[in-house]
PDB file of N, CA and C in Angstrom:
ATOM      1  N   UNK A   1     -24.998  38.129 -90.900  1.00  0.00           N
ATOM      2  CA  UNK A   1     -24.273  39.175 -90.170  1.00  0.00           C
ATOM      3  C   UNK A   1     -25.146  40.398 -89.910  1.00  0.00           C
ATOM      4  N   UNK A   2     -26.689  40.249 -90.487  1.00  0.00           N
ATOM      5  CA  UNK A   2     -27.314  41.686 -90.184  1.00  0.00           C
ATOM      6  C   UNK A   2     -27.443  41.678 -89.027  1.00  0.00           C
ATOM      7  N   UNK A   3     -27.586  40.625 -88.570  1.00  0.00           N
ATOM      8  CA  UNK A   3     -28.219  40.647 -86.793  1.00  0.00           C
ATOM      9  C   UNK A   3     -26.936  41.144 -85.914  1.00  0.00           C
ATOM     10  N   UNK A   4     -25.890  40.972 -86.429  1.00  0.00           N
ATOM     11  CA  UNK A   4     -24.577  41.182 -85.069  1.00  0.00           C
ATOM     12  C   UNK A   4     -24.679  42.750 -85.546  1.00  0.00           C
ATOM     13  N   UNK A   5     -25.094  43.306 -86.780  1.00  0.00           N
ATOM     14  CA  UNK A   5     -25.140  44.826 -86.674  1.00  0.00           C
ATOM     15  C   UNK A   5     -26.116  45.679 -86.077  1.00  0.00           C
ATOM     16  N   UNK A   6     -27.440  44.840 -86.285  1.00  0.00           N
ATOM     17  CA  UNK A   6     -28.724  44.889 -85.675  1.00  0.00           C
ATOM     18  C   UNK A   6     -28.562  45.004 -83.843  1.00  0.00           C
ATOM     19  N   UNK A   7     -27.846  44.672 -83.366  1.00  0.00           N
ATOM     20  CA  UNK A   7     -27.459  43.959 -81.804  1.00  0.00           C
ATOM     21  C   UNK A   7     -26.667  44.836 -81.397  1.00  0.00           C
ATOM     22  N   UNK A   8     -25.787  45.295 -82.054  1.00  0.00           N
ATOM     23  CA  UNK A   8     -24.554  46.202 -81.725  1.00  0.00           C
ATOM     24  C   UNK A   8     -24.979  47.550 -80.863  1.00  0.00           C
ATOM     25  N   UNK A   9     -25.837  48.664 -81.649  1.00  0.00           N
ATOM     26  CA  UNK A   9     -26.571  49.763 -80.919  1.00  0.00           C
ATOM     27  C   UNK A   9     -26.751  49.257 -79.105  1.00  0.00           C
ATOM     28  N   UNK A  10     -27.960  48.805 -79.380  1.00  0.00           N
ATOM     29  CA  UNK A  10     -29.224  48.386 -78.031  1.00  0.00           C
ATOM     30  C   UNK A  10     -28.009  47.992 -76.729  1.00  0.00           C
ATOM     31  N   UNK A  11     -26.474  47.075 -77.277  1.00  0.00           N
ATOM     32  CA  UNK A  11     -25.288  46.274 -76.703  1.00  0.00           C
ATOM     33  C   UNK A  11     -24.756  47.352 -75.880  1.00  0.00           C
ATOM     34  N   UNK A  12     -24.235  48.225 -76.737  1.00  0.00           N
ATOM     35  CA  UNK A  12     -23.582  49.617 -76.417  1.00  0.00           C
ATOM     36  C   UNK A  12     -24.353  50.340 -75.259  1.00  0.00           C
ATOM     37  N   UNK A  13     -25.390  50.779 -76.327  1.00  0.00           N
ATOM     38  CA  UNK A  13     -26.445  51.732 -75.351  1.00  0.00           C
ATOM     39  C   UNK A  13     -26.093  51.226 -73.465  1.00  0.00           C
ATOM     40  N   UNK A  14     -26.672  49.799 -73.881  1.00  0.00           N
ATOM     41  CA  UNK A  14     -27.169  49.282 -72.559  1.00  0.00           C
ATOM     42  C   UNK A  14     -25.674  49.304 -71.781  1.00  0.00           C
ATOM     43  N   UNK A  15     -24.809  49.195 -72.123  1.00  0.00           N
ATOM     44  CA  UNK A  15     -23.481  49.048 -71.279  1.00  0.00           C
ATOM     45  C   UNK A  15     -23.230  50.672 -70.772  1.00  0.00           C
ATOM     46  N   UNK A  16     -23.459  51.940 -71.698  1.00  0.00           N
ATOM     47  CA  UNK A  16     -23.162  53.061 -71.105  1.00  0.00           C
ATOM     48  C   UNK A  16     -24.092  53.048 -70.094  1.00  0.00           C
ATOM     49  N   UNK A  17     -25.268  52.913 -70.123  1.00  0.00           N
ATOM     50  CA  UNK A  17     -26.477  53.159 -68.992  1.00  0.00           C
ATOM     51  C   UNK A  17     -26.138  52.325 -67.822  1.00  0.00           C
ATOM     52  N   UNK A  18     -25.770  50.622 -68.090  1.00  0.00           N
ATOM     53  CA  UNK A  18     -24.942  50.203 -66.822  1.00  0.00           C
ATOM     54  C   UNK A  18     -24.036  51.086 -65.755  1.00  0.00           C
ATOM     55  N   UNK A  19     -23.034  51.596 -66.414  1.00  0.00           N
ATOM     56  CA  UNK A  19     -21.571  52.304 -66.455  1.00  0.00           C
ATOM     57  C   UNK A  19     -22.471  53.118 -65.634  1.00  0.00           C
ATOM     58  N   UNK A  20     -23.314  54.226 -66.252  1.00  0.00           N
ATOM     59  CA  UNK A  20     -23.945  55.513 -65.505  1.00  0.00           C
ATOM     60  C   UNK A  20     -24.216  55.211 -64.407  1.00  0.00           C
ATOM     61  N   UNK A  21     -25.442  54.543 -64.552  1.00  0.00           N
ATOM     62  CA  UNK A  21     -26.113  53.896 -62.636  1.00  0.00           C
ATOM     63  C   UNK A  21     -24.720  53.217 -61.720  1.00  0.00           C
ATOM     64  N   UNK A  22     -24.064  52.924 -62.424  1.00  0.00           N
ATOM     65  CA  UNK A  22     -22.739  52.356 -61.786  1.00  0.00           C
ATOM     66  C   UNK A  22     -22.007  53.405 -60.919  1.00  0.00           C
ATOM     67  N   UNK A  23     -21.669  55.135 -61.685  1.00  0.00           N
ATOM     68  CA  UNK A  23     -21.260  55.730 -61.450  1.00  0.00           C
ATOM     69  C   UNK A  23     -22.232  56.708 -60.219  1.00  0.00           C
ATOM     70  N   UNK A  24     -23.437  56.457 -60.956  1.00  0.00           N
ATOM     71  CA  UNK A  24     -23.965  56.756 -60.002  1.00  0.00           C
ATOM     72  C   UNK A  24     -24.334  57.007 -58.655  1.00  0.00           C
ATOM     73  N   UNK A  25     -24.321  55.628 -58.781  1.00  0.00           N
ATOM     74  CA  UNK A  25     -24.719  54.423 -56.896  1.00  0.00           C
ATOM     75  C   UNK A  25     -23.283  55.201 -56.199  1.00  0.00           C
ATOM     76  N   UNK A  26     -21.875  54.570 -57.091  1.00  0.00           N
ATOM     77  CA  UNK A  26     -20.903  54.971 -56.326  1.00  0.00           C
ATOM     78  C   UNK A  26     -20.480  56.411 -55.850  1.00  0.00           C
ATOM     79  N   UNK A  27     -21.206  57.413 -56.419  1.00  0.00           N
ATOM     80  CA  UNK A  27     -20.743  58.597 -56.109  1.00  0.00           C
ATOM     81  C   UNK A  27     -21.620  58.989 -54.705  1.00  0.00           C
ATOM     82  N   UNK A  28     -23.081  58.387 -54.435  1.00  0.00           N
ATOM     83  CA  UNK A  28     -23.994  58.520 -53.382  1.00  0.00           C
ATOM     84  C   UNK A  28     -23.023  58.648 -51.915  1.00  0.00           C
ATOM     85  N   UNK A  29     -23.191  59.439 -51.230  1.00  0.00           N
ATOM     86  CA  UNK A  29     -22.635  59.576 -50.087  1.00  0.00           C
ATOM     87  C   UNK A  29     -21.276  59.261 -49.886  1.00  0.00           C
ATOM     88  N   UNK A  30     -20.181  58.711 -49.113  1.00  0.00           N
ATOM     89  CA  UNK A  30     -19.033  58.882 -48.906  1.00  0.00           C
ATOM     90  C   UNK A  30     -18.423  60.165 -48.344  1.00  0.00           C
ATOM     91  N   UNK A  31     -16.959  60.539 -48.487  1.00  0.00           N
ATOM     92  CA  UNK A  31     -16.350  61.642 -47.704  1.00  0.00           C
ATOM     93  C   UNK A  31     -16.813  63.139 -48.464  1.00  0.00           C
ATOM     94  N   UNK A  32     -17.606  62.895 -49.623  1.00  0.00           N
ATOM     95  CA  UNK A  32     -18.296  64.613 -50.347  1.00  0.00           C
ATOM     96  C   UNK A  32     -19.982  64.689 -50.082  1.00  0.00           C
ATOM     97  N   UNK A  33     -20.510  63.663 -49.246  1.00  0.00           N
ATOM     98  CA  UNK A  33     -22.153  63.630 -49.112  1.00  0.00           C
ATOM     99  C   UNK A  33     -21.943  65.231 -48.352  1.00  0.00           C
ATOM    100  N   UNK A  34     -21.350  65.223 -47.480  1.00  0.00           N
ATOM    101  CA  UNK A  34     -21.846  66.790 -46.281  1.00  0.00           C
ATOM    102  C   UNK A  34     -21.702  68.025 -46.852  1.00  0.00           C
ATOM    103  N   UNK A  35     -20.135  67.674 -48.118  1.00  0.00           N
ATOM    104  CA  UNK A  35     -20.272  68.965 -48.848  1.00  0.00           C
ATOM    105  C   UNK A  35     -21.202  69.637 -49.653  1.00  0.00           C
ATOM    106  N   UNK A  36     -21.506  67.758 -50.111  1.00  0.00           N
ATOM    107  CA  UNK A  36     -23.288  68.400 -51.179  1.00  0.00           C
ATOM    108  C   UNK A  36     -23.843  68.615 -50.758  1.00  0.00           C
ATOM    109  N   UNK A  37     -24.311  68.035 -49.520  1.00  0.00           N
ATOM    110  CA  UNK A  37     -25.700  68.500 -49.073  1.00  0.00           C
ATOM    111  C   UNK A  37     -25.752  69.765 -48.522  1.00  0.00           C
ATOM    112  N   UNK A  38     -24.292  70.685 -47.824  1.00  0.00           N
ATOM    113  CA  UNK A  38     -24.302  72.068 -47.659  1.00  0.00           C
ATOM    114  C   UNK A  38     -24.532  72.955 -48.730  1.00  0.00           C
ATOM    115  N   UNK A  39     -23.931  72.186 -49.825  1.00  0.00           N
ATOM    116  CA  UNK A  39     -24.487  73.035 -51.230  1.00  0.00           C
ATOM    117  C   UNK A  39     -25.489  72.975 -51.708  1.00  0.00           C
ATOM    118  N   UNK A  40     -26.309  72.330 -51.275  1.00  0.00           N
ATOM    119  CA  UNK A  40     -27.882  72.102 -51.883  1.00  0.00           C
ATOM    120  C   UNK A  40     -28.886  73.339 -50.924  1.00  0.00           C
ATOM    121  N   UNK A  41     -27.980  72.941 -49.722  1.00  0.00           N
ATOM    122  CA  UNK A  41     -29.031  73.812 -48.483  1.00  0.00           C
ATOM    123  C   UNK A  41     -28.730  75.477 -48.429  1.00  0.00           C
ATOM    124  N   UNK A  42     -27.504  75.546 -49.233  1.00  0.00           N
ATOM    125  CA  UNK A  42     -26.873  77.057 -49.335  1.00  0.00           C
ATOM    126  C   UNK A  42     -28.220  77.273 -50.728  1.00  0.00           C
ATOM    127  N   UNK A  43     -27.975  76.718 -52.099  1.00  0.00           N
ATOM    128  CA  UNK A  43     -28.963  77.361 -52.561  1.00  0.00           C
ATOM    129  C   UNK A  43     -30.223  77.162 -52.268  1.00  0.00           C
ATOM    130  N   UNK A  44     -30.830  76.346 -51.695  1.00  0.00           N
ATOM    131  CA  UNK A  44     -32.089  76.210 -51.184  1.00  0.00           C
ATOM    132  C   UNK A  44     -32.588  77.380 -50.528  1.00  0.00           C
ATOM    133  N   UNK A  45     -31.454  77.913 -49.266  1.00  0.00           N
ATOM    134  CA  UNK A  45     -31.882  78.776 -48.404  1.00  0.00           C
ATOM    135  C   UNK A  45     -31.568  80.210 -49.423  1.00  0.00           C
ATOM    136  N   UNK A  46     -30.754  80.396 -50.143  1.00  0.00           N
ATOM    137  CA  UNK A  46     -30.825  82.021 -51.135  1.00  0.00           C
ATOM    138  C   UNK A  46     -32.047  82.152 -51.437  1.00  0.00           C
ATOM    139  N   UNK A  47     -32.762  80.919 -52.325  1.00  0.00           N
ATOM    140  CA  UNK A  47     -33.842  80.827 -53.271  1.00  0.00           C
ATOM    141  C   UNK A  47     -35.292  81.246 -52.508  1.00  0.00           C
ATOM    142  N   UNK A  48     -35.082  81.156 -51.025  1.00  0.00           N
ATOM    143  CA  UNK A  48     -36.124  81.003 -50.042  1.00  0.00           C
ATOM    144  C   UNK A  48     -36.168  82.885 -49.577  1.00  0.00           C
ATOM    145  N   UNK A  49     -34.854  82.978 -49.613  1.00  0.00           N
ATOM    146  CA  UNK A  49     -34.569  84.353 -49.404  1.00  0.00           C
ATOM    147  C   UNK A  49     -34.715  85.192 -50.535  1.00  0.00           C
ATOM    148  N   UNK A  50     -34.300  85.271 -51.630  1.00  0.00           N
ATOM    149  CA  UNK A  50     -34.624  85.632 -52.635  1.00  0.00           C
ATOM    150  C   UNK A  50     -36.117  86.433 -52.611  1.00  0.00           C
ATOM    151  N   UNK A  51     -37.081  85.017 -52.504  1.00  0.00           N
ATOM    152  CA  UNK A  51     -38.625  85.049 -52.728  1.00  0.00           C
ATOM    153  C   UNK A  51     -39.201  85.888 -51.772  1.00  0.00           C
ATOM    154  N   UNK A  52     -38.608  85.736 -50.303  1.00  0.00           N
ATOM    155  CA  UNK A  52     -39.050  86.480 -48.758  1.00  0.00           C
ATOM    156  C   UNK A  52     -38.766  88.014 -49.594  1.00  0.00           C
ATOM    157  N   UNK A  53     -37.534  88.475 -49.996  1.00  0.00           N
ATOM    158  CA  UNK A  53     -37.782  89.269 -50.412  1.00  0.00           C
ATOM    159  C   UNK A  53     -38.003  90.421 -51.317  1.00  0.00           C
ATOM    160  N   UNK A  54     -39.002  89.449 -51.872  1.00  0.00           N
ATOM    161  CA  UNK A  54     -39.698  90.664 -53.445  1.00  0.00           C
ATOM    162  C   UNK A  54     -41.181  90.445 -52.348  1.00  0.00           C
ATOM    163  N   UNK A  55     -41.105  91.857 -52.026  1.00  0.00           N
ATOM    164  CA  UNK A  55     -42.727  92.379 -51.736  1.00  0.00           C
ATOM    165  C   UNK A  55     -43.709  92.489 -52.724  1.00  0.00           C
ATOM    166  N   UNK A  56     -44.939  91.934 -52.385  1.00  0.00           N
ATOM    167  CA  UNK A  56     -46.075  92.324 -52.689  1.00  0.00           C
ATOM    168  C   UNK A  56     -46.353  90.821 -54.078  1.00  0.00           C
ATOM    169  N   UNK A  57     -45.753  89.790 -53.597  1.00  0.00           N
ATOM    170  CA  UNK A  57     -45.671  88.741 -54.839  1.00  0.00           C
ATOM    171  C   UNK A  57     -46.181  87.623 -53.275  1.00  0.00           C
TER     172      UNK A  57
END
């Protein structure tokens, strides 16, 4: 029986990490891709602005 305790961890592990990339893949684009990507480009463009302006850096 050491081995089915031995096995158990690595079993688990590997099924949450399935689950993740699972959740993953499925969250990729669909009807919220345009919202993220406006939210990525909103802070993108602050961060750009931000930097434009501190003079003398």
């Amino acid at each position: 029986m050491d081995y089915v305790s031995a096995l158990v961890p690595p079993v688990v592990m590997a099924a949450f990490f399935i689950a993740l990339v699972v959740t993953i893949v499925k969250s990729q684009g669909g009807a919220n891709k345009a919202k993220e990507d406006a939210a990525v480009d909103a802070v993108i463009a602050r961060a750009e602005a931000s930097q434009q302006a501190q003079p003398g850096k």
